[in-house]
N, C-alpha and C. Protein backbone atom coordinates (compact mmCIF):
# COMPACT_ATOMS: atom_id res chain seq x y z
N UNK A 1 0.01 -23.43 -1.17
CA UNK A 1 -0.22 -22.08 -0.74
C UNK A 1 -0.50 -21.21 -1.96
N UNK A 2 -1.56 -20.62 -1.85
CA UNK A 2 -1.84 -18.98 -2.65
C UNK A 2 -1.61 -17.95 -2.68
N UNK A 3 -0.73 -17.29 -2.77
CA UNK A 3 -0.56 -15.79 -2.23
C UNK A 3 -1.13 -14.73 -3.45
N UNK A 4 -1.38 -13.56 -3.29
CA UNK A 4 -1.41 -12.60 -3.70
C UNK A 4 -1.26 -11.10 -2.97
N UNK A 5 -0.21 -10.53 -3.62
CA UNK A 5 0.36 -9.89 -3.23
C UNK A 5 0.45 -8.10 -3.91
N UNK A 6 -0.63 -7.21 -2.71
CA UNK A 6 -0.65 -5.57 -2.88
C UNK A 6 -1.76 -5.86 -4.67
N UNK A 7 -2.51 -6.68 -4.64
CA UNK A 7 -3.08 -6.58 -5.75
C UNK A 7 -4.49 -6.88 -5.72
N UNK A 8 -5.16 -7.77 -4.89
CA UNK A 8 -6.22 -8.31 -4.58
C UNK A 8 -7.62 -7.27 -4.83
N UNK A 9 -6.58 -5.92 -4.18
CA UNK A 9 -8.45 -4.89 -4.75
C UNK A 9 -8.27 -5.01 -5.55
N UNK A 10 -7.95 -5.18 -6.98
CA UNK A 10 -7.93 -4.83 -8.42
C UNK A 10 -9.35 -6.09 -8.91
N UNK A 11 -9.05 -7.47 -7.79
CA UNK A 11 -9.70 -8.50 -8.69
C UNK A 11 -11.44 -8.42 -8.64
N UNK A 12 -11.53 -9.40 -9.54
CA UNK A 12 -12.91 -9.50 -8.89
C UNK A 12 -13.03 -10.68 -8.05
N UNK A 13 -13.59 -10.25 -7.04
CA UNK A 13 -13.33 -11.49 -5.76
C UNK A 13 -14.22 -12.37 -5.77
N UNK A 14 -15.38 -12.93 -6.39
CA UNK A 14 -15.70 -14.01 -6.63
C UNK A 14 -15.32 -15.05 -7.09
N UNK A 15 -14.78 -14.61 -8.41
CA UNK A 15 -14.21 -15.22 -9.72
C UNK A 15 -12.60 -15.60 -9.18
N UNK A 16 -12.07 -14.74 -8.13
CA UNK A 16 -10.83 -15.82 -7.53
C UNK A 16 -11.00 -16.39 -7.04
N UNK A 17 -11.85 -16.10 -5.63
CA UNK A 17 -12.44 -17.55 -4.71
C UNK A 17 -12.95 -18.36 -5.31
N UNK A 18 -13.46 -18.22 -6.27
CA UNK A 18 -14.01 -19.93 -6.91
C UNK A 18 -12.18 -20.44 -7.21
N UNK A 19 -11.50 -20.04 -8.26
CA UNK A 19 -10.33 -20.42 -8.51
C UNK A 19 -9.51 -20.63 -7.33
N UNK A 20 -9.52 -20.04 -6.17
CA UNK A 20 -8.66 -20.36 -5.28
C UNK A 20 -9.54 -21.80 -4.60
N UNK A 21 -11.02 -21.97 -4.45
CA UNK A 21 -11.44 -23.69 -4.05
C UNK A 21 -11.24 -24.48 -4.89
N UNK A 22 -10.93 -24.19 -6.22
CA UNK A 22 -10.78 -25.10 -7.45
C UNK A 22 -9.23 -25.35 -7.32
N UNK A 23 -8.44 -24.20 -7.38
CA UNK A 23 -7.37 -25.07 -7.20
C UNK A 23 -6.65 -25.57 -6.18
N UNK A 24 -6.63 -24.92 -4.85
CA UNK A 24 -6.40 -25.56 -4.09
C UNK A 24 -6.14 -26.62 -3.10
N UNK A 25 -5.25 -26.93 -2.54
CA UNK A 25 -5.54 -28.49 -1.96
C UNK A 25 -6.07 -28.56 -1.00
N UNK A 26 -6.99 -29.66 -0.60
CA UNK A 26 -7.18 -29.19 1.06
C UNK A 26 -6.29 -29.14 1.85
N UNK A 27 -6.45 -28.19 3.15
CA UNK A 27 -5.24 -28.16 4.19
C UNK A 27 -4.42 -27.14 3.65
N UNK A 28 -4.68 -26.28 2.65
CA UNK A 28 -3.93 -25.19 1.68
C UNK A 28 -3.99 -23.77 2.28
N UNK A 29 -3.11 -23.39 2.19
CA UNK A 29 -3.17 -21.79 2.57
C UNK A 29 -3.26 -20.30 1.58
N UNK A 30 -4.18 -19.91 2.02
CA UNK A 30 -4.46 -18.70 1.31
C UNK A 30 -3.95 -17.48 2.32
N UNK A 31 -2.79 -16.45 1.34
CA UNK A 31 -2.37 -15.57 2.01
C UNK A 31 -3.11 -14.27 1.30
N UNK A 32 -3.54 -13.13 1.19
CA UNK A 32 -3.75 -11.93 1.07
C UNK A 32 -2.89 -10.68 1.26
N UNK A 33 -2.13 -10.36 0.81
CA UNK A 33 -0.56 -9.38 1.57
C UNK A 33 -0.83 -8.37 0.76
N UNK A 34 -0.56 -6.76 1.51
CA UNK A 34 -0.79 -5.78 0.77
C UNK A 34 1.04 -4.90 2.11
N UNK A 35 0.53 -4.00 1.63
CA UNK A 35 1.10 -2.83 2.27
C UNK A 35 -0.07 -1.46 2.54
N UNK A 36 0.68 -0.67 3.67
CA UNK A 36 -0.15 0.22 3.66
C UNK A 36 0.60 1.29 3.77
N UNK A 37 0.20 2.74 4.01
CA UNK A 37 1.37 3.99 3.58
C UNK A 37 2.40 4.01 4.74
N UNK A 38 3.72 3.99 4.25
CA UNK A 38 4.69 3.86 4.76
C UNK A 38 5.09 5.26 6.52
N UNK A 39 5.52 4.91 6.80
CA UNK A 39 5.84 5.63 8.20
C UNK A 39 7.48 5.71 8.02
N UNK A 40 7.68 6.60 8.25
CA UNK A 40 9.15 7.65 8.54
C UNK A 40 9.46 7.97 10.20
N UNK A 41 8.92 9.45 9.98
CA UNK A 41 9.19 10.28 11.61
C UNK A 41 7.93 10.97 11.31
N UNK A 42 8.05 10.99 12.80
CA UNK A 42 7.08 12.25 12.76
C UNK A 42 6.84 13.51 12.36
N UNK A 43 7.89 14.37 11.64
CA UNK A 43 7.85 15.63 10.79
C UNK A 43 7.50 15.01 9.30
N UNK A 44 8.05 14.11 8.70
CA UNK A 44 8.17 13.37 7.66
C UNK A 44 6.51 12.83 7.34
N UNK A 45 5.94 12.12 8.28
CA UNK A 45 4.65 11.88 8.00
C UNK A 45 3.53 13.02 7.94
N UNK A 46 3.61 13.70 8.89
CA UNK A 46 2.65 14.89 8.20
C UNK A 46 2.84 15.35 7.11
N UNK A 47 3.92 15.37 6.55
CA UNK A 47 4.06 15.69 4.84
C UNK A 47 2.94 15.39 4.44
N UNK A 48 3.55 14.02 4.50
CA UNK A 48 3.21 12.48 3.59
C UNK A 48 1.60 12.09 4.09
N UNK A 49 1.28 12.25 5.43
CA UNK A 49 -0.24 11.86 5.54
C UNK A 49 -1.01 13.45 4.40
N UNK A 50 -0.34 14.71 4.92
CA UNK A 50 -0.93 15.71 3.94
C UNK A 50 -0.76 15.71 2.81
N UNK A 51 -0.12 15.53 2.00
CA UNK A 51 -0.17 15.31 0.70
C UNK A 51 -1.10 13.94 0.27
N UNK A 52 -1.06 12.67 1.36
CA UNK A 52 -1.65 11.79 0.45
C UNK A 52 -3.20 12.26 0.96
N UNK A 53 -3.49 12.55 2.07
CA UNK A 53 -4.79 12.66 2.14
C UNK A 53 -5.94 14.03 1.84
N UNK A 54 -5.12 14.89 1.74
CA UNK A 54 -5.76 15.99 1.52
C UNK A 54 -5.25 16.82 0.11
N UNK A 55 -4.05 16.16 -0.37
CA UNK A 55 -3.58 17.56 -1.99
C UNK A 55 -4.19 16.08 -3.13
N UNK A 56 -4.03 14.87 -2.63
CA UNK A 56 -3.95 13.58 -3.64
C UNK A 56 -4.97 12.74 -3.60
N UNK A 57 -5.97 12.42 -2.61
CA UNK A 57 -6.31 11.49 -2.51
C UNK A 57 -7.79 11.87 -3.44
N UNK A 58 -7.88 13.01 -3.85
CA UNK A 58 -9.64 12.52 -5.25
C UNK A 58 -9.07 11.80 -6.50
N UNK A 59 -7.47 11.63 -6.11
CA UNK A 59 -6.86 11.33 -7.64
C UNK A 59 -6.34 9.88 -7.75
N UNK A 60 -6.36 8.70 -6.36
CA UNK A 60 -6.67 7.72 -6.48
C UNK A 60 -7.53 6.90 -7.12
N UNK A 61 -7.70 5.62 -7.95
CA UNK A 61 -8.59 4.80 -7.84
C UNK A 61 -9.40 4.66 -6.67
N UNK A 62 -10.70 4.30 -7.09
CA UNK A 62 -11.66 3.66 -5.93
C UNK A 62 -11.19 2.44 -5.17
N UNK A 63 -10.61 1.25 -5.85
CA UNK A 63 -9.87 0.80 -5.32
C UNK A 63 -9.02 0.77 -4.32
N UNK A 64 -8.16 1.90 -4.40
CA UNK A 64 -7.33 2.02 -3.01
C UNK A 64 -7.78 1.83 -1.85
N UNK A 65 -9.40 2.31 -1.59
CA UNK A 65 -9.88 2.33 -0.30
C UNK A 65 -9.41 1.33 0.44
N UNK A 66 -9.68 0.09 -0.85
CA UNK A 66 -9.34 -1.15 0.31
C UNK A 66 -7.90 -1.24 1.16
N UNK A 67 -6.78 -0.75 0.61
CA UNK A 67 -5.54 -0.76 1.51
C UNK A 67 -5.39 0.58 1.97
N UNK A 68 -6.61 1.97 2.22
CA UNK A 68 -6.92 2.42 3.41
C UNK A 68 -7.49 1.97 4.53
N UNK A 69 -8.47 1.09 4.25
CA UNK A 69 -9.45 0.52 4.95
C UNK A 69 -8.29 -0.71 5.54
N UNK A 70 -7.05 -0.81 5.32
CA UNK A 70 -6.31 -2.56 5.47
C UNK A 70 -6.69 -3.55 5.54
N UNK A 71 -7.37 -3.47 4.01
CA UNK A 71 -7.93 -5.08 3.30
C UNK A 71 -8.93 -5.73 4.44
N UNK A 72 -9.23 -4.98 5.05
CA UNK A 72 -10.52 -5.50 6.39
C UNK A 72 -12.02 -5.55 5.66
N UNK A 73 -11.97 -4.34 4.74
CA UNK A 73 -12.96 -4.37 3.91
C UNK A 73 -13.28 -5.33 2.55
N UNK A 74 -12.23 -6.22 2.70
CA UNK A 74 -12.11 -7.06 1.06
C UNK A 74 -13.47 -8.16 1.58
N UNK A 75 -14.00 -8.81 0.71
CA UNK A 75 -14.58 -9.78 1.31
C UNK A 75 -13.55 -10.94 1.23
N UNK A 76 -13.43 -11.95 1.55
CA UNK A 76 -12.64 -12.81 2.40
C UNK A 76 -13.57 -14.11 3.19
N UNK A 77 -14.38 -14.93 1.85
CA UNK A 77 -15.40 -15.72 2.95
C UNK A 77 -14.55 -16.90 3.50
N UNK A 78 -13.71 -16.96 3.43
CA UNK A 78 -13.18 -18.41 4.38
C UNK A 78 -13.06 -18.10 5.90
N UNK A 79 -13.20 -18.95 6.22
CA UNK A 79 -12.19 -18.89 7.98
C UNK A 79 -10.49 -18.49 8.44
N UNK A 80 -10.63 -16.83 8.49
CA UNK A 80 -9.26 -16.47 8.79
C UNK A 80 -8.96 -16.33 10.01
N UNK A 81 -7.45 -16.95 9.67
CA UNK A 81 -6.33 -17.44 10.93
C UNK A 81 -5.86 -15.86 11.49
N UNK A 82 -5.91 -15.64 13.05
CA UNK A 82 -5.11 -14.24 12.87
C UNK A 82 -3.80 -14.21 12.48
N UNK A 83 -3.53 -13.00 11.95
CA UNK A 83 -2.54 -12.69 11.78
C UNK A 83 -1.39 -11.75 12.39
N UNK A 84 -0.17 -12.13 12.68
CA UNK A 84 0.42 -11.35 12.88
C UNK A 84 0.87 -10.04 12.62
N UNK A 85 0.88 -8.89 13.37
CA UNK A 85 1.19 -7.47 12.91
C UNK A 85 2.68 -7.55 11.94
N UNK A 86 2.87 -7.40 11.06
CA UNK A 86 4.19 -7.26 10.45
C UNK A 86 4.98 -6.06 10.05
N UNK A 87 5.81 -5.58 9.36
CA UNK A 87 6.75 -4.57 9.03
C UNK A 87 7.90 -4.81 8.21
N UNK A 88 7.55 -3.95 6.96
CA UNK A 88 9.20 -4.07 6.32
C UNK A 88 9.96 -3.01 6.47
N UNK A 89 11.18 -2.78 6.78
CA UNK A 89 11.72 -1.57 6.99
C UNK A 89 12.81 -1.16 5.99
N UNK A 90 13.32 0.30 5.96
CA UNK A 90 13.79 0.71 4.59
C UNK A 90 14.51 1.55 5.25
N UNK A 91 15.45 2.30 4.29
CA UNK A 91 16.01 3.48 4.72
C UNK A 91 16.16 3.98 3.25
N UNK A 92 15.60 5.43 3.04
CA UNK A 92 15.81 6.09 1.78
C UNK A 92 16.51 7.42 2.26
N UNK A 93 16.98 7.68 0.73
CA UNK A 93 17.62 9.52 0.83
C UNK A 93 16.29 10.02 0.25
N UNK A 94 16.51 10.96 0.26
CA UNK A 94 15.46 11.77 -0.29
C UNK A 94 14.66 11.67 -1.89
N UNK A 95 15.80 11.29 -2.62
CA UNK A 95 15.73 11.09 -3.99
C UNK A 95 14.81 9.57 -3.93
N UNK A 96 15.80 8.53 -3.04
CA UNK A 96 14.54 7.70 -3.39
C UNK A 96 12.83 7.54 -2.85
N UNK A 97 13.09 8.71 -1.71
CA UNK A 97 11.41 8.91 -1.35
C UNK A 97 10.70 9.63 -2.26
N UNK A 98 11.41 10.43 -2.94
CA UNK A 98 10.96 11.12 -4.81
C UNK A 98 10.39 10.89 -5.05
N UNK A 99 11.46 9.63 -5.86
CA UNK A 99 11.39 8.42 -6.78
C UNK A 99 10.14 7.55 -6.29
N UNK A 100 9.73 6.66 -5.59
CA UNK A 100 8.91 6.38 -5.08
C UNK A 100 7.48 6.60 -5.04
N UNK A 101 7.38 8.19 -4.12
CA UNK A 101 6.04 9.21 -4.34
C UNK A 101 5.66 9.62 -5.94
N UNK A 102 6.57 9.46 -6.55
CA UNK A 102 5.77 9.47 -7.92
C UNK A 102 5.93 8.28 -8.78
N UNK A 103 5.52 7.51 -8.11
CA UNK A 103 4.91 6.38 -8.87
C UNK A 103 3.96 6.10 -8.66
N UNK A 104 3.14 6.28 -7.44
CA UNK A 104 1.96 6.91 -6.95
C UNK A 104 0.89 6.77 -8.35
N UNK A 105 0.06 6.16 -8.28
CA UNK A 105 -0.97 6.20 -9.19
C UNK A 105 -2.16 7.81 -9.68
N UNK A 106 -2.00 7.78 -8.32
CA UNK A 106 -2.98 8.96 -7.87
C UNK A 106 -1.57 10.26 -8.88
N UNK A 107 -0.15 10.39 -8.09
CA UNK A 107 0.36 11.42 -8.71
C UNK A 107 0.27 11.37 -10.44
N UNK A 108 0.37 10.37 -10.48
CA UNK A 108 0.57 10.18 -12.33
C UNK A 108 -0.98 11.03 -13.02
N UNK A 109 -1.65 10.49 -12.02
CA UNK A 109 -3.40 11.11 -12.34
C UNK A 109 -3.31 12.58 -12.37
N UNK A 110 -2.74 12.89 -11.35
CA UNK A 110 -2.71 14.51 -10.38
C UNK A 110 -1.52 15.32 -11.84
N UNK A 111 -0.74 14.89 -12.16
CA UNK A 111 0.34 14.86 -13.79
C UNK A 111 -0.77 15.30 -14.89
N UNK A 112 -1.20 14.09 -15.10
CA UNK A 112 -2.14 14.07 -16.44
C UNK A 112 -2.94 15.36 -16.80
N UNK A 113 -3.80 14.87 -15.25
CA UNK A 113 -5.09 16.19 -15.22
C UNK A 113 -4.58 17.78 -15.37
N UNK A 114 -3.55 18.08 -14.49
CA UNK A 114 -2.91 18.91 -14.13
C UNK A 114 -1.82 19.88 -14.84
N UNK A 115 -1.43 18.66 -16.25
CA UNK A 115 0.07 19.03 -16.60
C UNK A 115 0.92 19.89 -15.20
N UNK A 116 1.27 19.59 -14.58
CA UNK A 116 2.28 20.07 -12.93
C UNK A 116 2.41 18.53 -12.22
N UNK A 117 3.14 18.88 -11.33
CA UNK A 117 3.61 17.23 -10.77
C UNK A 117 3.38 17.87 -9.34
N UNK A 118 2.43 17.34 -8.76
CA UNK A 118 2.03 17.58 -6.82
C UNK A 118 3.45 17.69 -6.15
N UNK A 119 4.38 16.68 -6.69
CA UNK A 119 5.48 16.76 -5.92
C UNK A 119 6.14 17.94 -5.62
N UNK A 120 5.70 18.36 -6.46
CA UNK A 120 6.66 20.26 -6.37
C UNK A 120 5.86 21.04 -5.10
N UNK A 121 4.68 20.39 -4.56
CA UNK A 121 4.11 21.04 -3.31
C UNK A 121 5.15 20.38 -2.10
N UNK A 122 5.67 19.15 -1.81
CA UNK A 122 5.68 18.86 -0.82
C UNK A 122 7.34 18.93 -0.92
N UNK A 123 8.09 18.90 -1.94
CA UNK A 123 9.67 19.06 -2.03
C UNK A 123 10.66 19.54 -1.24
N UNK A 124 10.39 21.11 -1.07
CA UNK A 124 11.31 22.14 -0.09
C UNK A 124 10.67 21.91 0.55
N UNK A 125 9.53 21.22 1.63
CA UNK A 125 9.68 20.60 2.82
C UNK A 125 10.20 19.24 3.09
N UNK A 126 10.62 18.43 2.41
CA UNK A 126 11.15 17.27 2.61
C UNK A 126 13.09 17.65 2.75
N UNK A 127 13.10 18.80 1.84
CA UNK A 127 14.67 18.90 1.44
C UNK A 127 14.90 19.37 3.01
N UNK A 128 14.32 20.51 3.28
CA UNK A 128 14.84 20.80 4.97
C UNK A 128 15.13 19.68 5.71
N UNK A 129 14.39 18.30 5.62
CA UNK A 129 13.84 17.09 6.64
C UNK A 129 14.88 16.31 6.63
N UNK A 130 15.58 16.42 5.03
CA UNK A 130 17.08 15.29 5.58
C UNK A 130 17.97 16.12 4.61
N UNK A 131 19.19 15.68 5.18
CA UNK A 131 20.80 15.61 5.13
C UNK A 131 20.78 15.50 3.58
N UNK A 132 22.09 16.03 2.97
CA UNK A 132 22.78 15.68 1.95
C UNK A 132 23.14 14.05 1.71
N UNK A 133 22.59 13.25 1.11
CA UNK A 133 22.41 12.13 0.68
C UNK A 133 22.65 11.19 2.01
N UNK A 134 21.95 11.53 3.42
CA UNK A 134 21.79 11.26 3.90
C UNK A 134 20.69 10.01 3.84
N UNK A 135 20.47 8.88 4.41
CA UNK A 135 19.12 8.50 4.76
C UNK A 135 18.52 8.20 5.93
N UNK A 136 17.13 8.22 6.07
CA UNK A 136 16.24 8.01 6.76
C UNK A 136 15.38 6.96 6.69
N UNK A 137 15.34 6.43 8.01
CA UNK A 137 14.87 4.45 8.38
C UNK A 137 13.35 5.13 7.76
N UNK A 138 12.78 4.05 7.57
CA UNK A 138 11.13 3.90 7.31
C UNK A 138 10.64 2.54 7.68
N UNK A 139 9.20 2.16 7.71
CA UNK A 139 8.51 0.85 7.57
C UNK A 139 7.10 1.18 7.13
N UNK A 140 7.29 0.17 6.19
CA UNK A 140 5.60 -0.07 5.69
C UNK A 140 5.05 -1.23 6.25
N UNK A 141 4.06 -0.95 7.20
CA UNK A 141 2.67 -1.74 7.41
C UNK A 141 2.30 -2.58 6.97
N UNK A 142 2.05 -3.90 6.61
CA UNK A 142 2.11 -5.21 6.25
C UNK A 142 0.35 -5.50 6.87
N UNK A 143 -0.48 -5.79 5.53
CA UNK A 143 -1.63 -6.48 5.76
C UNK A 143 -1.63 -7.48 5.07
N UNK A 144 -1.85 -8.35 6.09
CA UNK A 144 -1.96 -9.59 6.13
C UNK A 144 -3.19 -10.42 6.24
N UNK A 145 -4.12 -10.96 5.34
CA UNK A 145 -5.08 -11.84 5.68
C UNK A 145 -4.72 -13.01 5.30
N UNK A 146 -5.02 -14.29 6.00
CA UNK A 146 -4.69 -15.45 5.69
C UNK A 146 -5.77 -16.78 6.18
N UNK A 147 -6.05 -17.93 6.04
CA UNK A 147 -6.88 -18.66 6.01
C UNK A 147 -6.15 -20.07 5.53
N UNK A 148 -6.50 -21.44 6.17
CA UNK A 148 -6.74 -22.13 5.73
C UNK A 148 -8.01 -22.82 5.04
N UNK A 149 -7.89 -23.45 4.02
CA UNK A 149 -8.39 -23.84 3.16
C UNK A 149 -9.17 -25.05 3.28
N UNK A 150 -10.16 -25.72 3.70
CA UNK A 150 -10.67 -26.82 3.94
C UNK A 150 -11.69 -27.23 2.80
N UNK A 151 -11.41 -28.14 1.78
CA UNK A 151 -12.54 -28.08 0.92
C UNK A 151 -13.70 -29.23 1.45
C-alpha cells in the first residue's frame, strides 16, 4: 500500500505515478487522503466559512483549490475503487480552534503581507460562541481517493 496523506496537491503528479507503477506491487493499493475545512455548528461555521472564504482565501496557495475542489480535481489515472464518506471528529476550546486557524497558510500570508493577524477579525465572535474553557465537538471531512494497482 501507498498512502499519501493532505499533501498530494503539492506534488507533481506525473513524476509520482510513474514512482507509484515502479514501485508498487501488483494487487497494491494506492490511497490519496486529504481533509477538508472542518465543521463545528452552525453559528461557528459561518465564522469559519466567512473568514476562510471571503477575508482569506486570495491569501492561499493555488494549490489549495484541490482540497476545495475534494481532490476530485487531482488527476488520478488509475481505476478508482469508491470510497467511503469518512470523518474525524474533535472537540476543541476555543484556544485550540486559535491555535489551529493560525497555522493556516493563507493566515501566515494574510501576517506577512499585512503585519496584523486576520484572527483579530473573527475572535470576539468566536469568544461569545463558547464557554469558559469549555469545548465544542467538530469533524473534518475525509477525502479519500483510492485504487488498486494492476501493473
Amino acid at each position: 500500500m501507498i498512502t499519501v496523506a493532505q499533501a498530494i496537491h503539492w506534488f507533481d503528479f506525473d513524476a509520482f505515478y510513474s514512482e507509484v507503477k515502479r514501485t508498487i506491487k501488483p494487487g497494491g493499493v494506492l490511497a490519496v487522503i486529504g481533509y477538508d475545512l472542518f465543521k463545528m455548528n452552525p453559528e461557528i461555521d459561518k465564522i469559519i466559512n466567512h473568514f476562510y472564504n471571503d477575508f482569506i482565501h486570495a491569501y492561499w496557495d493555488k494549490e489549495r483549490g484541490y482540497i476545495d475542489e475534494k481532490y476530485t480535481t487531482i488527476p488520478f489515472p488509475f481505476n478508482e475503487i469508491k470510497s467511503p464518506q469518512l470523518s474525524v471528529p474533535f472537540e476543541w476550546t476555543l484556544e485550540q480552534l486559535a491555535g489551529y486557524l493560525t497555522t493556516w497558510s493563507a493566515v501566515q500570508h494574510y501576517i506577512k503581507v499585512n503585519n496584523s493577524n486576520p484572527m483579530d477579525s473573527i475572535y470576539p465572535e468566536l469568544v461569545k460562541l463558547f464557554a469558559a474553557n469549555k469545548k465544542q465537538p467538530g469533524y473534518f471531512p475525509v477525502l479519500l481517493r483510492t485504487a488498486i494497482i494492476e501493473k
